[in-house]
PDB file of N, CA and C in Angstrom:
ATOM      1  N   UNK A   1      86.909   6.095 154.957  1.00  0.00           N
ATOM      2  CA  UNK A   1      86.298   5.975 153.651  1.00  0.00           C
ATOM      3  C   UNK A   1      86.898   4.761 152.944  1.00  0.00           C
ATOM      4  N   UNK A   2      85.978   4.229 152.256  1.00  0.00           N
ATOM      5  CA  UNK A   2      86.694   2.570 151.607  1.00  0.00           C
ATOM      6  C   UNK A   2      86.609   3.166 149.956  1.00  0.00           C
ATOM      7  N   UNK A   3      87.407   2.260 149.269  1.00  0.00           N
ATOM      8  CA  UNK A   3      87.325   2.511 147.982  1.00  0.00           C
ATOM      9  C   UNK A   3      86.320   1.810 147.516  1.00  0.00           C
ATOM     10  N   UNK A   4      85.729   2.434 146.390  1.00  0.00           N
ATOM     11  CA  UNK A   4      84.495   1.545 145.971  1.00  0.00           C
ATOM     12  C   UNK A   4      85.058   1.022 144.273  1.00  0.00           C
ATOM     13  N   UNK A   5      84.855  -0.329 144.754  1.00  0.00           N
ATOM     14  CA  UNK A   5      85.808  -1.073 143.133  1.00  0.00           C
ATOM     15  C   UNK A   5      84.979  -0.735 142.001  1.00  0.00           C
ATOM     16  N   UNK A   6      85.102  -0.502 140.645  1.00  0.00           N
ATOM     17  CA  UNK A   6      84.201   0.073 139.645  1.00  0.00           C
ATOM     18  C   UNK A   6      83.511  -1.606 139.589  1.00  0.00           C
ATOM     19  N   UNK A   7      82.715  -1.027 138.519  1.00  0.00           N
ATOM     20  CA  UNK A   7      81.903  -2.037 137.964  1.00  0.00           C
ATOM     21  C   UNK A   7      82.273  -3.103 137.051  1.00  0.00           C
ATOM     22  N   UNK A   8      82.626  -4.231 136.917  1.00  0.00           N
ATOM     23  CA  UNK A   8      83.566  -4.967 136.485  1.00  0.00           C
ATOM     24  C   UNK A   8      83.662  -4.496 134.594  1.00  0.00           C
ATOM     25  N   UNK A   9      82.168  -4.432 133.814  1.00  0.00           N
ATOM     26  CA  UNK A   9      82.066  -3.806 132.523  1.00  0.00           C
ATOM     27  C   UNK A   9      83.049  -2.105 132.376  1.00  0.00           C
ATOM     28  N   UNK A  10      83.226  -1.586 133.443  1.00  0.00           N
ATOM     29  CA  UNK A  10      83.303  -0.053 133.667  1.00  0.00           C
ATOM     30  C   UNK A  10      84.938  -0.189 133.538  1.00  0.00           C
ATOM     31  N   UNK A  11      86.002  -1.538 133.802  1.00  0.00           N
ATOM     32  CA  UNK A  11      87.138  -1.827 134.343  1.00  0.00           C
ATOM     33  C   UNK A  11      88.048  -1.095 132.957  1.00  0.00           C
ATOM     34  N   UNK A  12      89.116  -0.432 133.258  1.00  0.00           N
ATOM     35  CA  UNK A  12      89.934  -0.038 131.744  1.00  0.00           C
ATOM     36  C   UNK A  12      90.184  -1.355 131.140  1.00  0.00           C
ATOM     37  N   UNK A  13      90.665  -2.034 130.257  1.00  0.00           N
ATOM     38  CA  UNK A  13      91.218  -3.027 129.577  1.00  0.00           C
ATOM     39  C   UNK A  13      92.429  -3.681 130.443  1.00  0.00           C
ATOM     40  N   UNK A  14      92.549  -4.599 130.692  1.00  0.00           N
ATOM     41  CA  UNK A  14      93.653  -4.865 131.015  1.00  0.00           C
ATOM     42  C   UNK A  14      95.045  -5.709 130.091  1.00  0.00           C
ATOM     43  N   UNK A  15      95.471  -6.723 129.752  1.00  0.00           N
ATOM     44  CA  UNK A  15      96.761  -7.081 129.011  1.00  0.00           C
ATOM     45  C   UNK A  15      96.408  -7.643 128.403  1.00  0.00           C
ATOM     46  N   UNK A  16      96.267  -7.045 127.025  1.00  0.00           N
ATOM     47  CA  UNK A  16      95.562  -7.115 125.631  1.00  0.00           C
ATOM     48  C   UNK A  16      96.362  -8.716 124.693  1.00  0.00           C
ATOM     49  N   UNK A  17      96.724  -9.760 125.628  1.00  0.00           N
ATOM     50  CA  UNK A  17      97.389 -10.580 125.164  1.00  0.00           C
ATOM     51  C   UNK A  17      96.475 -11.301 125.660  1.00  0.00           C
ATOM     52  N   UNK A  18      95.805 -11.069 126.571  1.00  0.00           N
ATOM     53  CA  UNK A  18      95.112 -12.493 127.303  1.00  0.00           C
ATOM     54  C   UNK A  18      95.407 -13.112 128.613  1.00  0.00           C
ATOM     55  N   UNK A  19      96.655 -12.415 128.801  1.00  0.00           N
ATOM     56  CA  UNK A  19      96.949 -13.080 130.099  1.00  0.00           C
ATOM     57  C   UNK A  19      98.178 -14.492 129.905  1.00  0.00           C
ATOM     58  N   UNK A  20      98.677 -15.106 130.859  1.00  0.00           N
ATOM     59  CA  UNK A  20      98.840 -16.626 130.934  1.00  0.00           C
ATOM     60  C   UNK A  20      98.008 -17.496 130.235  1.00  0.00           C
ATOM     61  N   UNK A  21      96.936 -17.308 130.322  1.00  0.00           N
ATOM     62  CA  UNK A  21      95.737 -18.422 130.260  1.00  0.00           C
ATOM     63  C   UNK A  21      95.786 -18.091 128.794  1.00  0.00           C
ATOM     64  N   UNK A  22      95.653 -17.314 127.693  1.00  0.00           N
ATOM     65  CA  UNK A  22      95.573 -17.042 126.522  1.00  0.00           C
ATOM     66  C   UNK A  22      96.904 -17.459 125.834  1.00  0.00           C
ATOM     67  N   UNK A  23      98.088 -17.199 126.980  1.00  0.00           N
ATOM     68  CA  UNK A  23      99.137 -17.268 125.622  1.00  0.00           C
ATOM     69  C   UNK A  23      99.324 -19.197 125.895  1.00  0.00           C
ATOM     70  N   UNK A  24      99.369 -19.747 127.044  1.00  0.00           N
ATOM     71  CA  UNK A  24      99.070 -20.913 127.080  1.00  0.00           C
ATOM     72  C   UNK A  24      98.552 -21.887 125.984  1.00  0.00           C
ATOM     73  N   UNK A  25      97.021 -21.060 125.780  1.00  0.00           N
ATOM     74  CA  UNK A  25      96.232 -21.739 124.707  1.00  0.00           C
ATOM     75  C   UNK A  25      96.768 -21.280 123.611  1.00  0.00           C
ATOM     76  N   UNK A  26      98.001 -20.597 122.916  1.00  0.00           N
ATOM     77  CA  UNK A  26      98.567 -20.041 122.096  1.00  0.00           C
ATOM     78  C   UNK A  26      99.268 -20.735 122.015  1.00  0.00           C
ATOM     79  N   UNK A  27     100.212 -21.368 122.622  1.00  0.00           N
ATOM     80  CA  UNK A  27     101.247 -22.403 122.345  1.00  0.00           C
ATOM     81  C   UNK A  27     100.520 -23.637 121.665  1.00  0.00           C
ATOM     82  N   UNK A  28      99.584 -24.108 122.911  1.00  0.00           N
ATOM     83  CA  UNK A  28      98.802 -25.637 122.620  1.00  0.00           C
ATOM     84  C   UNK A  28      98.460 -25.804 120.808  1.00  0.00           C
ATOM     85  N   UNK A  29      97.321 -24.647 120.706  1.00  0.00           N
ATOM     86  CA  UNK A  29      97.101 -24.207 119.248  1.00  0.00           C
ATOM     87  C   UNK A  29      97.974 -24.063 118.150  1.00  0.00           C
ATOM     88  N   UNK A  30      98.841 -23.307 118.276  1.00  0.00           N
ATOM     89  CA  UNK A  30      99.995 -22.960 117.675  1.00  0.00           C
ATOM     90  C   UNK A  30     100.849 -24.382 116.659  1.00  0.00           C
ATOM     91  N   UNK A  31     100.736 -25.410 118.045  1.00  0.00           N
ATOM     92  CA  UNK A  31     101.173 -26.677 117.535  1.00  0.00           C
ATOM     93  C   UNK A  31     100.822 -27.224 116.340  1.00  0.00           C
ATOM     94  N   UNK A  32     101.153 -28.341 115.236  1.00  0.00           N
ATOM     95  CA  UNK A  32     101.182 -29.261 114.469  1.00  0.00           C
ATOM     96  C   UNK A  32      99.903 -30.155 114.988  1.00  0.00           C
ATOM     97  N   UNK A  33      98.136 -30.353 114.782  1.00  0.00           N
ATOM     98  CA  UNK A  33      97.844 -31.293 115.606  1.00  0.00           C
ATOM     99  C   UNK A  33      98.375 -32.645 115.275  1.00  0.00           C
ATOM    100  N   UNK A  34      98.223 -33.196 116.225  1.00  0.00           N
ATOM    101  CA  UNK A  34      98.562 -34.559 116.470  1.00  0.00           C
ATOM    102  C   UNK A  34      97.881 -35.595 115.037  1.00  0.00           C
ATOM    103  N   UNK A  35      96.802 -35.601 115.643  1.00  0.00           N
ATOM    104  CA  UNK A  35      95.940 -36.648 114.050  1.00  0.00           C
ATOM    105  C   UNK A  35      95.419 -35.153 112.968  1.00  0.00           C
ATOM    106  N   UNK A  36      96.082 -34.870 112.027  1.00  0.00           N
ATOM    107  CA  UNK A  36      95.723 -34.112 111.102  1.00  0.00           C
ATOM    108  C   UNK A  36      94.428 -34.150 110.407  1.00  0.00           C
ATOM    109  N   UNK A  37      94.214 -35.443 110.142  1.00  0.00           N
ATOM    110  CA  UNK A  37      93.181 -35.919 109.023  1.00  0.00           C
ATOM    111  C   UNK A  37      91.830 -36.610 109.951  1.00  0.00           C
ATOM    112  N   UNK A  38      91.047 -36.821 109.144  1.00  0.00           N
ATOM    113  CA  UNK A  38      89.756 -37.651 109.556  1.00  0.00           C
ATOM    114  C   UNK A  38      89.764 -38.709 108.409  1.00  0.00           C
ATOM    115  N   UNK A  39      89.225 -39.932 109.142  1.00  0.00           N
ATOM    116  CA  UNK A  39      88.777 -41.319 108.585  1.00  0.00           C
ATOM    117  C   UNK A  39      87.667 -41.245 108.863  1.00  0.00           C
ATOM    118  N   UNK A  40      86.661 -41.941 107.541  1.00  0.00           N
ATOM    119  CA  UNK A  40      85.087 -41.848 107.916  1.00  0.00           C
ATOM    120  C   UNK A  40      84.737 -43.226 107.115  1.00  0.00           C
ATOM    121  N   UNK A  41      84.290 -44.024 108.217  1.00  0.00           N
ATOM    122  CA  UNK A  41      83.517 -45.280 107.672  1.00  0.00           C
ATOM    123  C   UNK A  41      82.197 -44.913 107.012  1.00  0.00           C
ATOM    124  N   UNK A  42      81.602 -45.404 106.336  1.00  0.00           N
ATOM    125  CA  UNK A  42      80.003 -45.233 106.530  1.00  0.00           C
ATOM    126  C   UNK A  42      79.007 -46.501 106.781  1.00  0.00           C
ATOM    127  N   UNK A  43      77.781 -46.405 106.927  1.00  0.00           N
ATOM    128  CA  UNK A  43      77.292 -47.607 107.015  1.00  0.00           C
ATOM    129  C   UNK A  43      77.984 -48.557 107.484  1.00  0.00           C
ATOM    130  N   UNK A  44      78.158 -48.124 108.914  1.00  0.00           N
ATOM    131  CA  UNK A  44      79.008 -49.569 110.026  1.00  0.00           C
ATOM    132  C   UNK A  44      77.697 -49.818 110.873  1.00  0.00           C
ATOM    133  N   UNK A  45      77.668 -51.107 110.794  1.00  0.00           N
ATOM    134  CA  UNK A  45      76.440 -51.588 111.410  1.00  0.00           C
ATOM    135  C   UNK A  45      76.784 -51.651 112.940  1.00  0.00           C
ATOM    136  N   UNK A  46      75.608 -51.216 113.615  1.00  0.00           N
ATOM    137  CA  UNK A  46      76.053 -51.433 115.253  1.00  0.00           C
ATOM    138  C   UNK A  46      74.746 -51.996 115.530  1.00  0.00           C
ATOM    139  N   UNK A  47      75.067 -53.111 116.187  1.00  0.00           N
ATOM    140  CA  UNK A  47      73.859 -54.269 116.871  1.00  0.00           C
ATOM    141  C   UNK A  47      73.501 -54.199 117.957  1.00  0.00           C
ATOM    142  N   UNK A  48      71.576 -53.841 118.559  1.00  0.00           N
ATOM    143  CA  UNK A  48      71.239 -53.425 119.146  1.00  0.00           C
ATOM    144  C   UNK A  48      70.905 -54.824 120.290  1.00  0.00           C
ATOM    145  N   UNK A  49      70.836 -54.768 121.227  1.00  0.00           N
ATOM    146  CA  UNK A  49      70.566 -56.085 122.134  1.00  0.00           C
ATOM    147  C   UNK A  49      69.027 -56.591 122.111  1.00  0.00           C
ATOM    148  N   UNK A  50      68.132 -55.701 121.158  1.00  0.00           N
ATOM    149  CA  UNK A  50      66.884 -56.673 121.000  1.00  0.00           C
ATOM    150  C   UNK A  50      67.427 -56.785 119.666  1.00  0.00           C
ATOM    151  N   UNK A  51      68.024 -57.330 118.615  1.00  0.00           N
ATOM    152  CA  UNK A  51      68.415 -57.337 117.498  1.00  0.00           C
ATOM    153  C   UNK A  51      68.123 -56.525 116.175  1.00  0.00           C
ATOM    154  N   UNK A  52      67.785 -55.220 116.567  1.00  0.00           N
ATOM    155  CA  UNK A  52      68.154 -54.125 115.356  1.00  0.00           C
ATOM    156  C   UNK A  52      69.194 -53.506 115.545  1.00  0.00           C
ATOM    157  N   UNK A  53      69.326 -53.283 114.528  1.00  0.00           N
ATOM    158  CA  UNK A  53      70.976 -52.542 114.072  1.00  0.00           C
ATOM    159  C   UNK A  53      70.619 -50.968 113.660  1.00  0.00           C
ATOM    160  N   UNK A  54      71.311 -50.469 114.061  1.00  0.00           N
ATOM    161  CA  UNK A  54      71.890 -48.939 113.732  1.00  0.00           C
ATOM    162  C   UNK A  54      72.554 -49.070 112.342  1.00  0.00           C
ATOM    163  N   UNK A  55      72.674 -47.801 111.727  1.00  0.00           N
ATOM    164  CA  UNK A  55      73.358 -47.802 111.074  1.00  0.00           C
ATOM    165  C   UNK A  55      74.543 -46.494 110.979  1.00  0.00           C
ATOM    166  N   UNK A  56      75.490 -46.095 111.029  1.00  0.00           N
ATOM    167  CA  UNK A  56      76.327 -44.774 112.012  1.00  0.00           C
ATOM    168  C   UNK A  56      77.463 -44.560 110.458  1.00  0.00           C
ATOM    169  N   UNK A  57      77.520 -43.578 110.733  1.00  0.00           N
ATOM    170  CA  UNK A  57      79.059 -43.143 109.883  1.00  0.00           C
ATOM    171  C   UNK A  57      79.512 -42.831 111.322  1.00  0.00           C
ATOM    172  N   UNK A  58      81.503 -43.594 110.898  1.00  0.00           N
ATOM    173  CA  UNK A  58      82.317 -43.764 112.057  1.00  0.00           C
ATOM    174  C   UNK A  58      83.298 -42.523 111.649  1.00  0.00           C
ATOM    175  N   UNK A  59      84.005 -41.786 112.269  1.00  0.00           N
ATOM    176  CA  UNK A  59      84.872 -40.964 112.285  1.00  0.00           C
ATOM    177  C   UNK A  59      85.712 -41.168 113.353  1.00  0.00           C
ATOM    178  N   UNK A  60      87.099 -41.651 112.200  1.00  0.00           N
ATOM    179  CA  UNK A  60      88.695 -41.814 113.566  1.00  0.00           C
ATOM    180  C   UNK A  60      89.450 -41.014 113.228  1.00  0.00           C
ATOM    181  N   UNK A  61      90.420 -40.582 114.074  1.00  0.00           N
ATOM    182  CA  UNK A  61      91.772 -39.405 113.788  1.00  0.00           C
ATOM    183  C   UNK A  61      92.334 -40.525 112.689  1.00  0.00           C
ATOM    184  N   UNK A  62      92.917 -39.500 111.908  1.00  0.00           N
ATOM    185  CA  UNK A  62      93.496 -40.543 110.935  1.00  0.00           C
ATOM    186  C   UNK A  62      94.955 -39.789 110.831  1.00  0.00           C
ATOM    187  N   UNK A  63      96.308 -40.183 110.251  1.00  0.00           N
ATOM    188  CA  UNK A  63      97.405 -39.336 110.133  1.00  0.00           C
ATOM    189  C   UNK A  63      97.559 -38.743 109.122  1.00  0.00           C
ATOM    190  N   UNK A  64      98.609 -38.156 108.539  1.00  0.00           N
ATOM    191  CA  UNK A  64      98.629 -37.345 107.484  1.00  0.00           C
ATOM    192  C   UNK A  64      98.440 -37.907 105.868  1.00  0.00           C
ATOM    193  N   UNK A  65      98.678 -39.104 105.893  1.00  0.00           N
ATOM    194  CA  UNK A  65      98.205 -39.776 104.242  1.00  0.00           C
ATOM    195  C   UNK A  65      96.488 -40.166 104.189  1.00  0.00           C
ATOM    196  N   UNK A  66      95.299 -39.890 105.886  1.00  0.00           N
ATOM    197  CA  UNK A  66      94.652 -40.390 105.888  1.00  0.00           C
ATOM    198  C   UNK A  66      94.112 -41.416 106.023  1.00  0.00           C
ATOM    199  N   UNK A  67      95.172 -42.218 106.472  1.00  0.00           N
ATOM    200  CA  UNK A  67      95.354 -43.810 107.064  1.00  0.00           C
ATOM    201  C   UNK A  67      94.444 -43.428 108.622  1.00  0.00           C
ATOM    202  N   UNK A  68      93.742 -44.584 108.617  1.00  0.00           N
ATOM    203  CA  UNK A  68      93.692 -44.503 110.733  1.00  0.00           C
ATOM    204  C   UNK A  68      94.662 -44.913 111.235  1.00  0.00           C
ATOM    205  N   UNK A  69      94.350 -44.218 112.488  1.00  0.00           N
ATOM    206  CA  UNK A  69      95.459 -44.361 113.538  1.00  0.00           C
ATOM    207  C   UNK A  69      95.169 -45.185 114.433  1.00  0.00           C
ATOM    208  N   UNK A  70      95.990 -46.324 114.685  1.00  0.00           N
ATOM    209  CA  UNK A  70      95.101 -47.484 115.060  1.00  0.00           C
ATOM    210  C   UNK A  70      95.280 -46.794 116.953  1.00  0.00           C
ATOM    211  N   UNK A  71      93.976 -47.769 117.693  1.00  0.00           N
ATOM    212  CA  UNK A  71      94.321 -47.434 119.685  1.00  0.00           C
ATOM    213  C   UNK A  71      92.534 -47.444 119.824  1.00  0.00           C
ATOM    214  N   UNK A  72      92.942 -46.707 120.930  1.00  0.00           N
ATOM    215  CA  UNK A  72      91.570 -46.792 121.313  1.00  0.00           C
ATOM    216  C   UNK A  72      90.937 -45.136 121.844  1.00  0.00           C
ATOM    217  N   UNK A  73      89.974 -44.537 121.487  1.00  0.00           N
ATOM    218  CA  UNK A  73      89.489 -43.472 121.366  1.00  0.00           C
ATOM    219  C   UNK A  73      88.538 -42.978 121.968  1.00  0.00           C
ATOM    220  N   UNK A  74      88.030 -41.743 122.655  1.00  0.00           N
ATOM    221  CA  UNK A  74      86.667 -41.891 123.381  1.00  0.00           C
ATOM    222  C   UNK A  74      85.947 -41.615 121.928  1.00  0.00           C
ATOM    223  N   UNK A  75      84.626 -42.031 122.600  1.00  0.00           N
ATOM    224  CA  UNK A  75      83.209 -41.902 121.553  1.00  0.00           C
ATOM    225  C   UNK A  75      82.299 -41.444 121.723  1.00  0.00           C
ATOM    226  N   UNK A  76      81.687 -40.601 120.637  1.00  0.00           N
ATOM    227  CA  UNK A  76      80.672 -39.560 120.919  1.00  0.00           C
ATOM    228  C   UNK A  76      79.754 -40.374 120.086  1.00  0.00           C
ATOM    229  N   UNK A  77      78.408 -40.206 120.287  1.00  0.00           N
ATOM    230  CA  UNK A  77      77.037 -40.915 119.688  1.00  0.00           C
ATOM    231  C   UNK A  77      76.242 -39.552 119.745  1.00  0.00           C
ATOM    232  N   UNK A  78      76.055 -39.418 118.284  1.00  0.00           N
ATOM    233  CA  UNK A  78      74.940 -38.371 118.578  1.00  0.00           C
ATOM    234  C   UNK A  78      73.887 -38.993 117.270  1.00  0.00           C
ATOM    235  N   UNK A  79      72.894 -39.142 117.648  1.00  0.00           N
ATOM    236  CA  UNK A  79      71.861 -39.745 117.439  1.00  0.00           C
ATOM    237  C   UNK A  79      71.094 -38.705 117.082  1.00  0.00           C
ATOM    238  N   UNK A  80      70.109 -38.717 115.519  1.00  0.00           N
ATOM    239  CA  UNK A  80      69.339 -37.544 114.652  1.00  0.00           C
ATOM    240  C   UNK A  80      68.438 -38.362 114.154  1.00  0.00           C
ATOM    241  N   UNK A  81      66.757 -37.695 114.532  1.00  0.00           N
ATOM    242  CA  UNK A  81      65.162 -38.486 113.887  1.00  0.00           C
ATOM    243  C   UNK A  81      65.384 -38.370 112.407  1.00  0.00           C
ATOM    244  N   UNK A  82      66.598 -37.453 111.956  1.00  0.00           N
ATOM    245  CA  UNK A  82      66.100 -37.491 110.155  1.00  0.00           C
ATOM    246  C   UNK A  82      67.147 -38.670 109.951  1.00  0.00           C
ATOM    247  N   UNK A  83      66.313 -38.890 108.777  1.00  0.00           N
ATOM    248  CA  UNK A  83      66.854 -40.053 107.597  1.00  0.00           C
ATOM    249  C   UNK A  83      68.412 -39.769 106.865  1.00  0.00           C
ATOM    250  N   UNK A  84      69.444 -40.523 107.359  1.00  0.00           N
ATOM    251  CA  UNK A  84      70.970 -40.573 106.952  1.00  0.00           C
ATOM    252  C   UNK A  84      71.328 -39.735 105.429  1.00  0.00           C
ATOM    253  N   UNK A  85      70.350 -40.045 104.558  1.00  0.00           N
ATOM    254  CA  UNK A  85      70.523 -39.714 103.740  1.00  0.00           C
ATOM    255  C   UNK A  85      70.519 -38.254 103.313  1.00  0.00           C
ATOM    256  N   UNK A  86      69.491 -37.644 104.006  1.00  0.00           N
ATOM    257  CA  UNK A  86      69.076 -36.316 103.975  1.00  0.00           C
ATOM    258  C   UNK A  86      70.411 -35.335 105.053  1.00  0.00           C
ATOM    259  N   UNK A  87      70.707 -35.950 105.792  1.00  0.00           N
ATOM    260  CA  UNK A  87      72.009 -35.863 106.559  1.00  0.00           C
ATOM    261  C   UNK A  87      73.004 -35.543 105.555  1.00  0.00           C
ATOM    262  N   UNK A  88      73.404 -36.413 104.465  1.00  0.00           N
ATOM    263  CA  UNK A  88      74.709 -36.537 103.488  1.00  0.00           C
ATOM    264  C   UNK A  88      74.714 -35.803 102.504  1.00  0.00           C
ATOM    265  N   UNK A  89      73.281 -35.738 102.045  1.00  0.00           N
ATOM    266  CA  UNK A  89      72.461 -34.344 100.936  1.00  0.00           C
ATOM    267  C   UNK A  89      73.028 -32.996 101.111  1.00  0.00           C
ATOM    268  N   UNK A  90      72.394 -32.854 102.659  1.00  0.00           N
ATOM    269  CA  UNK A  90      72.948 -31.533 102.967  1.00  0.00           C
ATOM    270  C   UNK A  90      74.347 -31.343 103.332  1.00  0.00           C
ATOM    271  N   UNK A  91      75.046 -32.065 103.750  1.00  0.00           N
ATOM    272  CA  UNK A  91      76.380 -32.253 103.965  1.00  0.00           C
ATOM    273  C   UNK A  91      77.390 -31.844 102.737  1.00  0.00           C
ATOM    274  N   UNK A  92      76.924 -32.690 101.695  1.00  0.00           N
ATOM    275  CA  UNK A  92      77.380 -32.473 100.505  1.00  0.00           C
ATOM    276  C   UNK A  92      77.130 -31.010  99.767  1.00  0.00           C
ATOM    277  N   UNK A  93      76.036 -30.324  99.703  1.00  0.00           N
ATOM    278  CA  UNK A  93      75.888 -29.114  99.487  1.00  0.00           C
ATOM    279  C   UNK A  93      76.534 -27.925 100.212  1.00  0.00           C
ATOM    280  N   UNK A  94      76.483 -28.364 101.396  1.00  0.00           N
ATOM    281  CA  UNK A  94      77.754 -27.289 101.888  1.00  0.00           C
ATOM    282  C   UNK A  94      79.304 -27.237 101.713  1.00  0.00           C
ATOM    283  N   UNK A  95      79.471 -28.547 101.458  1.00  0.00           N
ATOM    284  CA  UNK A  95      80.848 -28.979 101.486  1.00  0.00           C
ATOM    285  C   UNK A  95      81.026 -28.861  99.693  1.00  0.00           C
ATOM    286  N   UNK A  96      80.021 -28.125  99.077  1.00  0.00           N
ATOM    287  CA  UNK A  96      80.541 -28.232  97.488  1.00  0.00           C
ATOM    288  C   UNK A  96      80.857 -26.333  97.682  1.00  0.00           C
ATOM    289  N   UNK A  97      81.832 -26.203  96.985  1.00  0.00           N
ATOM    290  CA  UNK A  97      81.882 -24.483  96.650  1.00  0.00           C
ATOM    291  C   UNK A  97      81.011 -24.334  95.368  1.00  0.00           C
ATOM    292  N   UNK A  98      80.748 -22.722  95.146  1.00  0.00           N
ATOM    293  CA  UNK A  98      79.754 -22.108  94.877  1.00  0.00           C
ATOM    294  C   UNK A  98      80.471 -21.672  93.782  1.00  0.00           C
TER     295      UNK A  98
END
């Protein structure tokens, strides 16, 4: 006769800490981050190779007075059909308390 393993949903709980892998990400987290703050350009023109320009708000890690941190960074582009402005509208309304 073989044992038949339960159903993985059916399993009792096991070590309500998470494991290695949880307390791991507990330390990492736990930490001071590194760049505290955000720097935000706005309206930085980026030039397109048939000659139109973008127009982007830039966001760099910045340190704790909010200064950037000068180096070099990866970059995310995320690109939206609505109008910048309507972007900052709503931005601003969430970011106001009630």
């Amino acid at each position: 006769m073989t044992a038949v393993e339960p159903h993985p949903l059916l399993r009792p709980p096991r070590d309500p800490s998470g494991g290695e892998a949880a307390q791991a990400w507990a330390a990492i987290t736990a930490q001071a981050p590194q760049y505290p703050r955000v720097f935000v350009s706005a309206d930085v023109r980026i030039p397109m190779s048939d000659g139109a320009a973008l127009r982007a708000y830039v966001f760099r890690p910045a340190d704790a007075s909010g200064a950037p941190v000068p180096g070099t960074f990866p970059t995310v582009l995320n690109l939206t059909p609505y109008n910048k402005l309507l972007i900052k509208g709503i931005d601003t309304i969430l970011e106001t308390p009630i």
